[in-house]
PDB file of N, CA and C in Angstrom:
ATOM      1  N   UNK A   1      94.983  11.104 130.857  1.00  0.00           N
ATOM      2  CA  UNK A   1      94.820  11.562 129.502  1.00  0.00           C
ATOM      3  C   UNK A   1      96.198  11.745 128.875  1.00  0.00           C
ATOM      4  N   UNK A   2      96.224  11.237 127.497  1.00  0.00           N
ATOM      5  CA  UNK A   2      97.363  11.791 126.632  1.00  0.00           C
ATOM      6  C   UNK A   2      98.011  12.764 126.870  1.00  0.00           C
ATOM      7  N   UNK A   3      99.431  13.273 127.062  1.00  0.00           N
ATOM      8  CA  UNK A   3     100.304  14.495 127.103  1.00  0.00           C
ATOM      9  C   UNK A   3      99.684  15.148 125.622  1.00  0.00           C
ATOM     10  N   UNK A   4      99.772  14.488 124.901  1.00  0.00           N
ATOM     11  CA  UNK A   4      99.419  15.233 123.196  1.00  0.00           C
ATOM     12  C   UNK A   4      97.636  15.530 122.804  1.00  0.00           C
ATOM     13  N   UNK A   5      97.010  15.304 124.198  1.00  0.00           N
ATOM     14  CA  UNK A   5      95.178  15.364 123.949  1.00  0.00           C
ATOM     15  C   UNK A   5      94.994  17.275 123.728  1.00  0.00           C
ATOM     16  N   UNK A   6      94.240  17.576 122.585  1.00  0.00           N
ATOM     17  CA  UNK A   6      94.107  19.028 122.568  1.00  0.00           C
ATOM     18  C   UNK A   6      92.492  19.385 122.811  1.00  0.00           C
ATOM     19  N   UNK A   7      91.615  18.432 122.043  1.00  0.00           N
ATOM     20  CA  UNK A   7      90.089  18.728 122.394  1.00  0.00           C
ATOM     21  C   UNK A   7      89.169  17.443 122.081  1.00  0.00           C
ATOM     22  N   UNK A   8      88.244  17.711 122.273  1.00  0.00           N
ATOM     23  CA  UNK A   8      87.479  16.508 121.675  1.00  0.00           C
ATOM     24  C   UNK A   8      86.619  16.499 120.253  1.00  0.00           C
ATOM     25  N   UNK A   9      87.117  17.731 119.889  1.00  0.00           N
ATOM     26  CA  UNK A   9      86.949  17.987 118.152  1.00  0.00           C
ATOM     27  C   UNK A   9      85.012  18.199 117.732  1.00  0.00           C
ATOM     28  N   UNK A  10      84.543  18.256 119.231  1.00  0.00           N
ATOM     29  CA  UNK A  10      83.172  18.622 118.619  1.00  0.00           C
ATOM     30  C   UNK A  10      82.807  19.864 118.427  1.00  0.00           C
ATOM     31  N   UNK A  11      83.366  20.674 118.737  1.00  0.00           N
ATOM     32  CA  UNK A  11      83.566  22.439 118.586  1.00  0.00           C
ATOM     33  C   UNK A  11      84.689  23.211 118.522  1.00  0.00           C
ATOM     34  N   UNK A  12      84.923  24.233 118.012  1.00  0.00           N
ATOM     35  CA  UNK A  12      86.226  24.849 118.043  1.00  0.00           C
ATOM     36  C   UNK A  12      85.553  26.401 117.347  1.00  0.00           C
ATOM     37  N   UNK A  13      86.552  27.125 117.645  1.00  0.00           N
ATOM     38  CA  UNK A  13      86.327  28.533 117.957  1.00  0.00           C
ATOM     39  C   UNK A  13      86.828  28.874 116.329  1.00  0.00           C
ATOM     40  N   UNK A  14      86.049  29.999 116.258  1.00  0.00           N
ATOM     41  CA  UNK A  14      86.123  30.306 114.178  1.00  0.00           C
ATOM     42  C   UNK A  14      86.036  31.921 114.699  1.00  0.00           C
ATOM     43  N   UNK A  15      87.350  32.236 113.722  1.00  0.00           N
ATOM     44  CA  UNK A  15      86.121  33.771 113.690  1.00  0.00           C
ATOM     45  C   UNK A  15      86.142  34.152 112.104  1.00  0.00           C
ATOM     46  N   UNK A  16      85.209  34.695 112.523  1.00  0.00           N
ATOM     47  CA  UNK A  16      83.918  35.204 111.441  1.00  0.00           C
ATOM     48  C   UNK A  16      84.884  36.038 109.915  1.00  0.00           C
ATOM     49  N   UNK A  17      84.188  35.760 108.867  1.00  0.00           N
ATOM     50  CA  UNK A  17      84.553  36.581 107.492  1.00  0.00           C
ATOM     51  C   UNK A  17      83.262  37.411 107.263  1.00  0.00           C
ATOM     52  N   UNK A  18      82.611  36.527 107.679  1.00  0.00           N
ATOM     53  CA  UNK A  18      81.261  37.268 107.517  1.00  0.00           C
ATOM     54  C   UNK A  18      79.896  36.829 108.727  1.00  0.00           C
ATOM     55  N   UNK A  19      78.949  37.320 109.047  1.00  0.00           N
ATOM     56  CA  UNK A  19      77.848  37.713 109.859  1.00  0.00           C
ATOM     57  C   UNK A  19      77.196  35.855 109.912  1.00  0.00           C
ATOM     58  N   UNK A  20      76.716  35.457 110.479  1.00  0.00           N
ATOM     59  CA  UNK A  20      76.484  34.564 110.605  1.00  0.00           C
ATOM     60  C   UNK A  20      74.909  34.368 111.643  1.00  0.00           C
ATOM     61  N   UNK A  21      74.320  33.392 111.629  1.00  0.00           N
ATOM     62  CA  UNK A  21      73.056  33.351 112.769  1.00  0.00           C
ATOM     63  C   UNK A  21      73.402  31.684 113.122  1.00  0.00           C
ATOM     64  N   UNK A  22      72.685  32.013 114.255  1.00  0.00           N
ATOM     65  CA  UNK A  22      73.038  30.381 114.786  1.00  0.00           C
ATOM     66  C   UNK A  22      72.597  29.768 114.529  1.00  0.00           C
ATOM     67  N   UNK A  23      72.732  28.208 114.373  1.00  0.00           N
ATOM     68  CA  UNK A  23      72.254  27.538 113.669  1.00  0.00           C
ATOM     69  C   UNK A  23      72.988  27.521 111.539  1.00  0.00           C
ATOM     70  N   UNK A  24      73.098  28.250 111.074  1.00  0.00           N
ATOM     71  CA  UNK A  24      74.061  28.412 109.958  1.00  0.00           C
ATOM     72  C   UNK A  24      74.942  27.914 109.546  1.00  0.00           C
ATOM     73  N   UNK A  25      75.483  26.978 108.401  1.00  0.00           N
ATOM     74  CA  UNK A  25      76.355  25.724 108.111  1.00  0.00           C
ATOM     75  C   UNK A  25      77.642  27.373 107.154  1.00  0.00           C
ATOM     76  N   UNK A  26      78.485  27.215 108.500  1.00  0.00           N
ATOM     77  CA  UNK A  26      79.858  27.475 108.055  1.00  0.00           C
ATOM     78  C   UNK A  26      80.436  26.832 107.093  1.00  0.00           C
ATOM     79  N   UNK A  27      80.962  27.371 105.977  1.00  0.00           N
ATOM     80  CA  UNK A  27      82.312  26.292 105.118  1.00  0.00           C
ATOM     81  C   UNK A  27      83.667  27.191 105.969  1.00  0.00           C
ATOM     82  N   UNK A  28      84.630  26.056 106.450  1.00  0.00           N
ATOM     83  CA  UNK A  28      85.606  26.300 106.397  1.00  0.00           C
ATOM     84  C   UNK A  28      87.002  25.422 106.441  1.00  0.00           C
ATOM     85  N   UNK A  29      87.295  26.246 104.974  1.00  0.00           N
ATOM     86  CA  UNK A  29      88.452  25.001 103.799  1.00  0.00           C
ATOM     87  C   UNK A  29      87.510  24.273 103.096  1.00  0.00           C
ATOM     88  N   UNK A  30      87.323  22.996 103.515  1.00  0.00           N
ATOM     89  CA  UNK A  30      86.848  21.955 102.992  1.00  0.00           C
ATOM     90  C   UNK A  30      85.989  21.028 103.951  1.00  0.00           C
ATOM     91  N   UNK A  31      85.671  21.710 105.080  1.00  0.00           N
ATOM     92  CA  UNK A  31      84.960  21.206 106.223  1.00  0.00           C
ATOM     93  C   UNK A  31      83.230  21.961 106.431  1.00  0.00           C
ATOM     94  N   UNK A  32      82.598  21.839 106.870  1.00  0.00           N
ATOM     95  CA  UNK A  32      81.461  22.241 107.095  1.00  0.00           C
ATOM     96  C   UNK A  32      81.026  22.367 108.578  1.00  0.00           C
ATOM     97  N   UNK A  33      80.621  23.490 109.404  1.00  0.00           N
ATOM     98  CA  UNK A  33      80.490  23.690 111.096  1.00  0.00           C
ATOM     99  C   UNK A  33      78.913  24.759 110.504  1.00  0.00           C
ATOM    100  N   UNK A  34      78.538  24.197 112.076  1.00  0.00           N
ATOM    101  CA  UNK A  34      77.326  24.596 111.862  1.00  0.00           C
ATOM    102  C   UNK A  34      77.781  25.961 113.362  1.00  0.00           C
ATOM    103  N   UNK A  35      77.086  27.129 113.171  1.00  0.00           N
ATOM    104  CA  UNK A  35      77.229  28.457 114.057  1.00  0.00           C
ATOM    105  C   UNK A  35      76.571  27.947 115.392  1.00  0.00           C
ATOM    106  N   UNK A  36      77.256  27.908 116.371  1.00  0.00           N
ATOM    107  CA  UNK A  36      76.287  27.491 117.537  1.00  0.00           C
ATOM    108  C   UNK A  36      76.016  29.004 118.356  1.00  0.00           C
ATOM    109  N   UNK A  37      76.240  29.783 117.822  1.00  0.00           N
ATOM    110  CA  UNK A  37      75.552  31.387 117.827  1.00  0.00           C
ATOM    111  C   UNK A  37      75.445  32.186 117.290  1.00  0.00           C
ATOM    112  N   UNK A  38      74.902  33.198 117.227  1.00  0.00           N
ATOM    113  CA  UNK A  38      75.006  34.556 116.416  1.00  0.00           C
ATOM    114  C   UNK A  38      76.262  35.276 116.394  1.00  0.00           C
ATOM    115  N   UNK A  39      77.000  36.093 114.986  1.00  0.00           N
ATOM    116  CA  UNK A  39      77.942  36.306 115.205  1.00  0.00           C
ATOM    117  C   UNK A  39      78.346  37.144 114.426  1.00  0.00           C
ATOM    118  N   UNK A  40      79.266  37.922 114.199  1.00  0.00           N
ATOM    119  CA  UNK A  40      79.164  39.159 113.353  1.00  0.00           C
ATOM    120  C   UNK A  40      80.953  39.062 112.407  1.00  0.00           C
ATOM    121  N   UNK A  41      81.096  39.433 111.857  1.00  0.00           N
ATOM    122  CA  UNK A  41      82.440  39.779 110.706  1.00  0.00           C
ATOM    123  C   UNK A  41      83.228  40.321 112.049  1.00  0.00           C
ATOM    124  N   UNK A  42      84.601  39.077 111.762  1.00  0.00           N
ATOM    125  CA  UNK A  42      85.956  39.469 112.842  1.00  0.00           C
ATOM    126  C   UNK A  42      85.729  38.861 114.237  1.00  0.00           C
ATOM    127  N   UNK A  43      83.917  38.487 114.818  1.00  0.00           N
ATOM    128  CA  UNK A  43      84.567  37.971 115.947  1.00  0.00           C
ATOM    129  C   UNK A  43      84.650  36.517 116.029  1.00  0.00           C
ATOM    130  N   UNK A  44      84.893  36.080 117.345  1.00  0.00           N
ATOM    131  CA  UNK A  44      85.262  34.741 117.011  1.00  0.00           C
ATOM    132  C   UNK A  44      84.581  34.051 118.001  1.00  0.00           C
ATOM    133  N   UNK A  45      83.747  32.778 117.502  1.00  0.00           N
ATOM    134  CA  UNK A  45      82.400  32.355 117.713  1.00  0.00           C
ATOM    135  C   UNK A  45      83.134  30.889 117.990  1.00  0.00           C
ATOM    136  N   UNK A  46      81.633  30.033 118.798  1.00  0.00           N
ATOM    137  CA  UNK A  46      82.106  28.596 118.882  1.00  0.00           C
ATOM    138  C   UNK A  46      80.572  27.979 118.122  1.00  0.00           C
ATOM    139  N   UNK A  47      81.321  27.569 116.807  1.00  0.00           N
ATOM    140  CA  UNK A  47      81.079  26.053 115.910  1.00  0.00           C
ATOM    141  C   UNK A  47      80.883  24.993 116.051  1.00  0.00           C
ATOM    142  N   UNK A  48      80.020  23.991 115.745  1.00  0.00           N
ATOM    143  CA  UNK A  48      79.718  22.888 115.939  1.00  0.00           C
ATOM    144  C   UNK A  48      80.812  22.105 114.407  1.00  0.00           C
ATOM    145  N   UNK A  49      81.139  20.703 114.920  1.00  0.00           N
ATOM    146  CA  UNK A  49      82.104  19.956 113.623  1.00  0.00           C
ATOM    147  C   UNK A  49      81.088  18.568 113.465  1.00  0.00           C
ATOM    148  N   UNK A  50      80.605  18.617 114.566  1.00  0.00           N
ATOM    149  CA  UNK A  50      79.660  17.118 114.079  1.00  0.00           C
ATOM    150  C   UNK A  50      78.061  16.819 114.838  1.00  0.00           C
ATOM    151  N   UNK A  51      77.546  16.504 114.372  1.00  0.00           N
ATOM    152  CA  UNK A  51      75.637  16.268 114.755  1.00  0.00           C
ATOM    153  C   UNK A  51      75.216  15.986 113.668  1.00  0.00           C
ATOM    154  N   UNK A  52      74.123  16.201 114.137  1.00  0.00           N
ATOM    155  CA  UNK A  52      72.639  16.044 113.288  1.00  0.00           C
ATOM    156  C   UNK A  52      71.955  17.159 113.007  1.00  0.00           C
ATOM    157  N   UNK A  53      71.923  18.004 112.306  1.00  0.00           N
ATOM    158  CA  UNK A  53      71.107  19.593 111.869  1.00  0.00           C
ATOM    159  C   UNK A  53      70.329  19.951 110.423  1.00  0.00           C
ATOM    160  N   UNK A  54      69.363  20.402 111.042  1.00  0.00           N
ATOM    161  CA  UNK A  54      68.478  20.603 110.190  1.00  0.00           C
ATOM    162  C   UNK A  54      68.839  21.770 109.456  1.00  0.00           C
ATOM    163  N   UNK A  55      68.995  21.459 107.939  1.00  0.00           N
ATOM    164  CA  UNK A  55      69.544  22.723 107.035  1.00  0.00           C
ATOM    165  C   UNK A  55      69.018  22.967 105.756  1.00  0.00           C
ATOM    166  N   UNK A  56      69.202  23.968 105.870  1.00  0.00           N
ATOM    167  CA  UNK A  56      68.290  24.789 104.123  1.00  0.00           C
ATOM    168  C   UNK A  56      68.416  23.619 102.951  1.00  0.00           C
ATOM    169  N   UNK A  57      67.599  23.165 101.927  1.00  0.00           N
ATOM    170  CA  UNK A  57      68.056  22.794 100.661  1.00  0.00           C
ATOM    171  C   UNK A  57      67.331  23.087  99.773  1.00  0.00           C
ATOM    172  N   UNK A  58      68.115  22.439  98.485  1.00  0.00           N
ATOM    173  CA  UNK A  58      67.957  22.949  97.247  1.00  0.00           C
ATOM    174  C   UNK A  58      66.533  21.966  96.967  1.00  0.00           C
ATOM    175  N   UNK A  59      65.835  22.637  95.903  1.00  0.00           N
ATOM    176  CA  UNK A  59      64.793  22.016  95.236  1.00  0.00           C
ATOM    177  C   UNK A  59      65.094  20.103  94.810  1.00  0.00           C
ATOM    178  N   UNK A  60      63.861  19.841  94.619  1.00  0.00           N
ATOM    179  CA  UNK A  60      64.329  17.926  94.533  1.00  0.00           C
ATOM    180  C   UNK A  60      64.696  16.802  96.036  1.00  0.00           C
ATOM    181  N   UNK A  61      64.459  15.756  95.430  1.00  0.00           N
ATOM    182  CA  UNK A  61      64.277  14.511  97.158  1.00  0.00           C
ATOM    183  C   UNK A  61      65.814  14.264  97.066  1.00  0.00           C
ATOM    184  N   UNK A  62      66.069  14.162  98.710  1.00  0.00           N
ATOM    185  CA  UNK A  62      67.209  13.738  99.169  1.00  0.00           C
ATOM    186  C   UNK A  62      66.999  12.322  99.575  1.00  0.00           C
ATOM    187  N   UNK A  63      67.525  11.098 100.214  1.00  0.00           N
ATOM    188  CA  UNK A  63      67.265  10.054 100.010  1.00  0.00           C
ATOM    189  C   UNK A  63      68.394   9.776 101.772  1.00  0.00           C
ATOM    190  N   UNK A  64      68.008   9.142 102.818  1.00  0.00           N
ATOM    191  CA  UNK A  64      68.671   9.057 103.296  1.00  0.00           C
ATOM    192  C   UNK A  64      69.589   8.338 103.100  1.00  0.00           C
ATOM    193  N   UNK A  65      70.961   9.172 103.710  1.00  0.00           N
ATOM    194  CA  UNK A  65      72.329   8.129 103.504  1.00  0.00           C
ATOM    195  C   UNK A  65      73.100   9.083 102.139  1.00  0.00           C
ATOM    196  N   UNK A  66      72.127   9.457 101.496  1.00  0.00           N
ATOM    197  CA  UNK A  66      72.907  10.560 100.361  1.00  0.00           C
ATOM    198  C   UNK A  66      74.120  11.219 100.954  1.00  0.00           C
ATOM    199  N   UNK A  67      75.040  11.268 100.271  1.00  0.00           N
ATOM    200  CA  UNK A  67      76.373  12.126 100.627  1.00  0.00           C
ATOM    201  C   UNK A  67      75.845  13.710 100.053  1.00  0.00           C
ATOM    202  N   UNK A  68      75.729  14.073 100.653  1.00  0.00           N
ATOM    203  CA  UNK A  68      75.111  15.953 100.566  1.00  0.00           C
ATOM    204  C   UNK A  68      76.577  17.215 100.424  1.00  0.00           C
ATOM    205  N   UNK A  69      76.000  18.045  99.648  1.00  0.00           N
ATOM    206  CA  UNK A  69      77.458  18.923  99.589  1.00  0.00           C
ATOM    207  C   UNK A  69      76.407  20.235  99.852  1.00  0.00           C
ATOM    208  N   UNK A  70      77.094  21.289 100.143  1.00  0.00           N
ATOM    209  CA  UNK A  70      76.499  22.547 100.664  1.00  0.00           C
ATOM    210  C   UNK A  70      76.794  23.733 100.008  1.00  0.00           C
ATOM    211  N   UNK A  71      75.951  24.455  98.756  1.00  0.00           N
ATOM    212  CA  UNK A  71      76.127  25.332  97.341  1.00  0.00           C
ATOM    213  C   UNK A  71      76.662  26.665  98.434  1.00  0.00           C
ATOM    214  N   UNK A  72      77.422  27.939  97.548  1.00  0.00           N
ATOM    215  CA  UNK A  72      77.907  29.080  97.607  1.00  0.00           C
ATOM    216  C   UNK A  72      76.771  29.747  98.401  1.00  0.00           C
ATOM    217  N   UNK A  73      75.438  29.347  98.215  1.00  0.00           N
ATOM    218  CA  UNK A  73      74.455  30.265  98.822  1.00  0.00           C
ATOM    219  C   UNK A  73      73.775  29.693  99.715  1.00  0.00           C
ATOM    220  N   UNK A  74      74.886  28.807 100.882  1.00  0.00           N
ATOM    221  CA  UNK A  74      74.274  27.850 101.964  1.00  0.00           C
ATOM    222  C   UNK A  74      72.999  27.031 101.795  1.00  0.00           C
ATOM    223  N   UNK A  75      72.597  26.135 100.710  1.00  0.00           N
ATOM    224  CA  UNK A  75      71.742  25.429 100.769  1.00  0.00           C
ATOM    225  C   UNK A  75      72.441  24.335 100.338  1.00  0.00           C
ATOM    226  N   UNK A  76      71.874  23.201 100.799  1.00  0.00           N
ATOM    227  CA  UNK A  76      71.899  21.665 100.325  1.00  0.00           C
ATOM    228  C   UNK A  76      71.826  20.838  99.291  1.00  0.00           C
ATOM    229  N   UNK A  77      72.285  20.138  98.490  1.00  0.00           N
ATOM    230  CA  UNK A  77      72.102  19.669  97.776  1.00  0.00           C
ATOM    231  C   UNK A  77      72.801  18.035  97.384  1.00  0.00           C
ATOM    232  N   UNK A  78      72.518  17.514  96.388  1.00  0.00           N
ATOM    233  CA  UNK A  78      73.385  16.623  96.360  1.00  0.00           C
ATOM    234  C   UNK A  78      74.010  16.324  95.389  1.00  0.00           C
ATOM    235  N   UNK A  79      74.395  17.340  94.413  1.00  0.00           N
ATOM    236  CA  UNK A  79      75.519  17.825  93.439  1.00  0.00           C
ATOM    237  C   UNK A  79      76.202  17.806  94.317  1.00  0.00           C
ATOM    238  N   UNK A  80      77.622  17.271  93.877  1.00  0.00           N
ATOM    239  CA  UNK A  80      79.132  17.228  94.105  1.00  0.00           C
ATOM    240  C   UNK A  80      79.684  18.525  93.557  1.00  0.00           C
ATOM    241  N   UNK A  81      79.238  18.896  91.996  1.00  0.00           N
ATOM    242  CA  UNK A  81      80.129  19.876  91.550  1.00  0.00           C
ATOM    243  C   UNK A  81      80.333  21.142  91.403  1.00  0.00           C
ATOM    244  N   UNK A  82      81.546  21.808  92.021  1.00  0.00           N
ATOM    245  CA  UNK A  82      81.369  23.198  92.208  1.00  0.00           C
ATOM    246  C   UNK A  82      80.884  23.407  94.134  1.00  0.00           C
ATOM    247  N   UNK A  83      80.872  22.376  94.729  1.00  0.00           N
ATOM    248  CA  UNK A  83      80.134  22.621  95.732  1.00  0.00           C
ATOM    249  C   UNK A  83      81.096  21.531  97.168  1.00  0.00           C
ATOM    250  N   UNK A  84      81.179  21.866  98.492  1.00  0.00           N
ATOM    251  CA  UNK A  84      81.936  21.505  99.264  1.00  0.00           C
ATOM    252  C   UNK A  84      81.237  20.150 100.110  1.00  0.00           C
ATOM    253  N   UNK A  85      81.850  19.183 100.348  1.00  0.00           N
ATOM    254  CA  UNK A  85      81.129  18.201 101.145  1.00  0.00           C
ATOM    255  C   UNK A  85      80.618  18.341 102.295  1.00  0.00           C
ATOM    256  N   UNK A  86      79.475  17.827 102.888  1.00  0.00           N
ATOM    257  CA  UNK A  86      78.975  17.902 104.115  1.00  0.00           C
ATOM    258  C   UNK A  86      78.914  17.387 105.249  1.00  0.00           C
ATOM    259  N   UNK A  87      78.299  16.089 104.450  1.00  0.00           N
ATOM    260  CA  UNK A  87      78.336  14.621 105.253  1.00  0.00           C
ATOM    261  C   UNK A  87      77.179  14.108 104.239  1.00  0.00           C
ATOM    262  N   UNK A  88      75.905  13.081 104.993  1.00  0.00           N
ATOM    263  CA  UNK A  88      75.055  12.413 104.464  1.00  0.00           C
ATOM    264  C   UNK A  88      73.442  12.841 105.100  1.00  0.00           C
ATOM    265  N   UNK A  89      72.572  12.411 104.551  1.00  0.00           N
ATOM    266  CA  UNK A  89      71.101  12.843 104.816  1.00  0.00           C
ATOM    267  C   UNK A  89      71.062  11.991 105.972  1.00  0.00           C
ATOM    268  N   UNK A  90      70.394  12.197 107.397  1.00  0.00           N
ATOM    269  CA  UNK A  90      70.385  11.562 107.955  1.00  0.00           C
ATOM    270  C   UNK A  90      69.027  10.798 108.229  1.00  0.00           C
ATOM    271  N   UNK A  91      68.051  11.577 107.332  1.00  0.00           N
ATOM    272  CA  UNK A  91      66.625  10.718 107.046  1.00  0.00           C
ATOM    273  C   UNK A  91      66.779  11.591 105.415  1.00  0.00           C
ATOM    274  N   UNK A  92      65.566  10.955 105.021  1.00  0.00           N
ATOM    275  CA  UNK A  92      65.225  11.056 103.663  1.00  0.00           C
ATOM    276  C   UNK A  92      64.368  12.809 103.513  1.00  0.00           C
ATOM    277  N   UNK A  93      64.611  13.101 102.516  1.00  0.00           N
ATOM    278  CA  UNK A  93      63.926  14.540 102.533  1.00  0.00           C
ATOM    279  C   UNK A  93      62.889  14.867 101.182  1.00  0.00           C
ATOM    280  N   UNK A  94      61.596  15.151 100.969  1.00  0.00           N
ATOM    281  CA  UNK A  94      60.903  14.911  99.700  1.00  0.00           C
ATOM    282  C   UNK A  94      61.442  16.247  98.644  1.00  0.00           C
ATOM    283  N   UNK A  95      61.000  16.475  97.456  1.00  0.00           N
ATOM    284  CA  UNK A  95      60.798  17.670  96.700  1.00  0.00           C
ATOM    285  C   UNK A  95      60.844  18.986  97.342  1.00  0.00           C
ATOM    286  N   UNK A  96      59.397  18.618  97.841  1.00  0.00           N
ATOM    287  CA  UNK A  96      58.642  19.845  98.701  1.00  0.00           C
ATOM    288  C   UNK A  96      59.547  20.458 100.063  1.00  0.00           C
ATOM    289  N   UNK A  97      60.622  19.808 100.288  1.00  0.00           N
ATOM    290  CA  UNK A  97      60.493  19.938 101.608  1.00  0.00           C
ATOM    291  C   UNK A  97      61.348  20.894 101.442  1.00  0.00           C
ATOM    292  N   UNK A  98      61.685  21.997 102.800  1.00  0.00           N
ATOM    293  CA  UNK A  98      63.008  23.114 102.449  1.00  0.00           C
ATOM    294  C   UNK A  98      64.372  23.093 103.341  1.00  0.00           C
ATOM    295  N   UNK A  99      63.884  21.556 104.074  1.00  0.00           N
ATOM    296  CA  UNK A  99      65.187  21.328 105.025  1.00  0.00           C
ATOM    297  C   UNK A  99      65.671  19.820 104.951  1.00  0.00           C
ATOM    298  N   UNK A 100      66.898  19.729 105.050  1.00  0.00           N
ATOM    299  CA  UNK A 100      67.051  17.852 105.461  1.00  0.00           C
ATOM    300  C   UNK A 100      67.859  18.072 106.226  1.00  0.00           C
ATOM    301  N   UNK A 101      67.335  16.929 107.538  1.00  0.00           N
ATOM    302  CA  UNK A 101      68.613  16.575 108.695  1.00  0.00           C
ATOM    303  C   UNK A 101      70.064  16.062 108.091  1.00  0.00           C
ATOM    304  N   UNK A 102      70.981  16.709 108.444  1.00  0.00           N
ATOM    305  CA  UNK A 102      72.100  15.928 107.761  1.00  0.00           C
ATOM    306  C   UNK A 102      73.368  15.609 109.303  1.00  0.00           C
ATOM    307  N   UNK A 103      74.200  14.632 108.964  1.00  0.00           N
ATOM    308  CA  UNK A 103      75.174  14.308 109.772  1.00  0.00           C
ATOM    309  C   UNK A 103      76.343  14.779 109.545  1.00  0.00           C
ATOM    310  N   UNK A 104      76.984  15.871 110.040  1.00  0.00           N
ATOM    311  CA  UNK A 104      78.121  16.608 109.745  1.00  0.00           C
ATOM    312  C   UNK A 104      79.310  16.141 110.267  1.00  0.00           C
ATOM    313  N   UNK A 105      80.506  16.336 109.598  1.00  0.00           N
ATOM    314  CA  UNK A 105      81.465  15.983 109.943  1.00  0.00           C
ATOM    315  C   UNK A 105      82.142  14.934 110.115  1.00  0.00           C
TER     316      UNK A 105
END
């Protein structure tokens, strides 16, 4: 292995600003990690940076392949503005529905 290898970038350790449950799409900066546990303000938890996860969204159909951004109040959507990137729908999601699989990272 590389002298300069540090991880394999599918998790990395965050700690908390605020309370979190697992499963939960972290923003942090301009990146998006999903909580791979429960976790409370100050400690420091291990994050997921890339998969497939099923996450809250906003009202209206997602379309797979959509580039998805993730609103102030952790739900989904696929407004760009005002709102941080995610990744893409990784199947299609209707009106009705209150989750879409998306591909992070």
């Amino acid at each position: 292995m590389a002298k300069n290898y540090v991880a394999n970038g599918m998790t990395m350790d965050l700690q908390l600003s605020k309370d979190v449950a697992s499963g939960d799409p972290v923003v942090v900066g301009k990146q998006v990690v999903v909580a791979a546990v429960d976790g409370k303000t100050g400690e420091t938890i291990t994050v997921n940076t890339c998969g497939v996860w099923s996450l809250p969204k906003t009202t209206g159909a997602i379309g797979q392949g959509d580039e998805v951004f993730i609103t102030s109040d952790g739900d989904i959507t696929t407004t760009a503005t005002d709102n941080t990137a995610v990744g893409y729908a990784f199947e299609a999601a209707g009106a009705s529905d209150t989750t879409v699989n998306v591909n992070i990272g």
